[in-house]
Protein backbone atom coordinates (compact mmCIF):
# COMPACT_ATOMS: atom_id res chain seq x y z
CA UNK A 1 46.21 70.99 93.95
CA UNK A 2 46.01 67.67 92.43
CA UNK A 3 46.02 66.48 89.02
CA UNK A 4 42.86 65.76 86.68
CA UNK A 5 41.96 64.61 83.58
CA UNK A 6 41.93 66.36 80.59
CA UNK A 7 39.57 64.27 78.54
CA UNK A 8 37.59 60.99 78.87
CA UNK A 9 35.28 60.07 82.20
CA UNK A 10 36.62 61.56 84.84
CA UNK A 11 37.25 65.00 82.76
CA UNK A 12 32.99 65.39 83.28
CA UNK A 13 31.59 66.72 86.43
CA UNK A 14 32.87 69.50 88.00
CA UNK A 15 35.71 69.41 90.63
CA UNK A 16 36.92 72.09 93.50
CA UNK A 17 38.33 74.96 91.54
CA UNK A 18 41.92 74.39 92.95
CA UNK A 19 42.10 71.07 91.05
CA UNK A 20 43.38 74.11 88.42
CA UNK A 21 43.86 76.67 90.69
CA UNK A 22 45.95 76.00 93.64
CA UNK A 23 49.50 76.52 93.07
CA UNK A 24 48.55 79.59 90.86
CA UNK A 25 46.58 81.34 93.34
CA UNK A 26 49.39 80.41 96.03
CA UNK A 27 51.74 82.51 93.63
CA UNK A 28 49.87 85.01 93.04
CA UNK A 29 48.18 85.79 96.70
CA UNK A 30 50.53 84.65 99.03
CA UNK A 31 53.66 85.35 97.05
CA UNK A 32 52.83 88.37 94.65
CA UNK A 33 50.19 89.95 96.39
CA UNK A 34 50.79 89.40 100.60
CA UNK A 35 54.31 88.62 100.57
CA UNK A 36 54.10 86.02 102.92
CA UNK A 37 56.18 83.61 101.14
CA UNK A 38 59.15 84.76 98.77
CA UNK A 39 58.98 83.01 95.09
CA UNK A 40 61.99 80.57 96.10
CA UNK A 41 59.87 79.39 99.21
CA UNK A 42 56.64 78.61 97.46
CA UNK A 43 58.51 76.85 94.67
CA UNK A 44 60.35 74.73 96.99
CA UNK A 45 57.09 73.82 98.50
CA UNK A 46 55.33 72.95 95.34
CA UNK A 47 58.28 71.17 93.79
CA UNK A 48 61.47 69.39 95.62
CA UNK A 49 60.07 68.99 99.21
CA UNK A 50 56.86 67.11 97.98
CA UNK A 51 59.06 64.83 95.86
CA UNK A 52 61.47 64.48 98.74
CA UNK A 53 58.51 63.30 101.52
CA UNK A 54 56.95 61.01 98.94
CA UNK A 55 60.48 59.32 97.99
CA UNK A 56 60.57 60.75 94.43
CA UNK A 57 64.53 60.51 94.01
CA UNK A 58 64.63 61.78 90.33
CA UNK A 59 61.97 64.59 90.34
CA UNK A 60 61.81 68.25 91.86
CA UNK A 61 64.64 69.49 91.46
CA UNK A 62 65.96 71.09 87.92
CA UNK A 63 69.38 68.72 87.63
CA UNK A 64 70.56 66.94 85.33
CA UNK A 65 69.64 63.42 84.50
CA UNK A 66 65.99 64.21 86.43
CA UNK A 67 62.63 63.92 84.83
CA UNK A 68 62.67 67.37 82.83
CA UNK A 69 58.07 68.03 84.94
CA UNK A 70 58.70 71.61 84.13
CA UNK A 71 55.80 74.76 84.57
CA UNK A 72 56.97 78.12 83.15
CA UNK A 73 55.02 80.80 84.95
CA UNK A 74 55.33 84.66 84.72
CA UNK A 75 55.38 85.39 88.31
CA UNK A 76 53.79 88.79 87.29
CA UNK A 77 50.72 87.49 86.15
CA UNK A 78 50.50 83.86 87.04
CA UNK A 79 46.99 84.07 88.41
CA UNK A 80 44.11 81.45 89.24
CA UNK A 81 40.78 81.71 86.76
CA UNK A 82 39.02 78.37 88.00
CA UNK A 83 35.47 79.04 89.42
CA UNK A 84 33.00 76.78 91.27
CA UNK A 85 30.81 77.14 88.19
CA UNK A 86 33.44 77.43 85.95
CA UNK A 87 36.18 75.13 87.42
CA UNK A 88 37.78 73.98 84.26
CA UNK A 89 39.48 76.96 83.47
CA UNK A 90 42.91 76.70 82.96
CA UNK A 91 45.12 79.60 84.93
CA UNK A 92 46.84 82.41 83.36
CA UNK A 93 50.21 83.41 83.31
CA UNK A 94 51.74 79.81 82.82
CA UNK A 95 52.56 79.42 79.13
CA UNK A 96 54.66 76.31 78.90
CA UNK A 97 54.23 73.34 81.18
CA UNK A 98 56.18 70.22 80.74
CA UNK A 99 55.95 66.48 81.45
CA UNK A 100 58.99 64.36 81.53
CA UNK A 101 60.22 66.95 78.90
CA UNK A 102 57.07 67.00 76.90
CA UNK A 103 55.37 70.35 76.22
CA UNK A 104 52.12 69.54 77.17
CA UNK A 105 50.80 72.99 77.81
CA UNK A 106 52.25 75.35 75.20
CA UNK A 107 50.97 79.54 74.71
CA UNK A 108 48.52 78.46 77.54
CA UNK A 109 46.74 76.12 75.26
CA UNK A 110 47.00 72.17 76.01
CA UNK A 111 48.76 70.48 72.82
CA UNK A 112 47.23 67.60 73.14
CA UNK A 113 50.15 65.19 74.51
CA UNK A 114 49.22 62.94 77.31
CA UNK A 115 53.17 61.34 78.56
CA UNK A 116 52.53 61.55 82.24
CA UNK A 117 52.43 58.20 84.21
CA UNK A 118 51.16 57.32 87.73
CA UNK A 119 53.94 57.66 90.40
CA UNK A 120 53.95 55.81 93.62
CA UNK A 121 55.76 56.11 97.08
CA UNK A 122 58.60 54.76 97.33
CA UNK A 123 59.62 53.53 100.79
């Protein structure tokens, strides 16, 4: 997956549908639907490992005193919508998503907050 603009420049043009749809369609076809990973597993993968390679010391994880990046997902439905014609569709099943503790996502519609930042490697 990777993150994209919502608005402005570089929301035009159309990018690969997982730029929405990756970590949904993870849950729902390789967790829901073919069991190859359990929920825990593809969490971990999407969450604390990639903020543990890239030196993220106070994100991934759900602890206290870390940066409340939150995505509440109904692992029943969570499912990916995005198309090559249609990429900017957001998924379904993911009602809430938040940044640094912001609901920026909330009943699956955006609410117009913007408080992410750009993170870097830390070495």
């Amino acid at each position: 997956g990777s993150v994209r603009a919502t608005y402005g420049p570089l929301f035009k043009g159309k990018p690969h549908p997982r730029c929405y749809g990756s970590f949904p369609g993870v849950l729902a076809k390789f967790v829901r639907n073919e069991k190859v990973l359990t929920l825990p597993e593809a969490v971990q993968k999407m969450s604390a490992r990639n903020a543990l390679k890239v030196g993220l010391t106070d994100r991934g994880f759900i602890r206290e005193k870390y940066v409340a990046d939150l995505v509440l997902f109904n692992p029943e439905t969570v499912e990916d919508k995005a198309t090559y014609l249609n990429p900017h569709q957001y998924p379904e099943g993911i009602p809430y998503v938040f940044v640094g503790g912001v609901p920026v996502i909330r009943e699956g519609k955006h609410t117009g907050e913007h408080p992410g930042k750009v993170l870097r490697h830390k070495s």
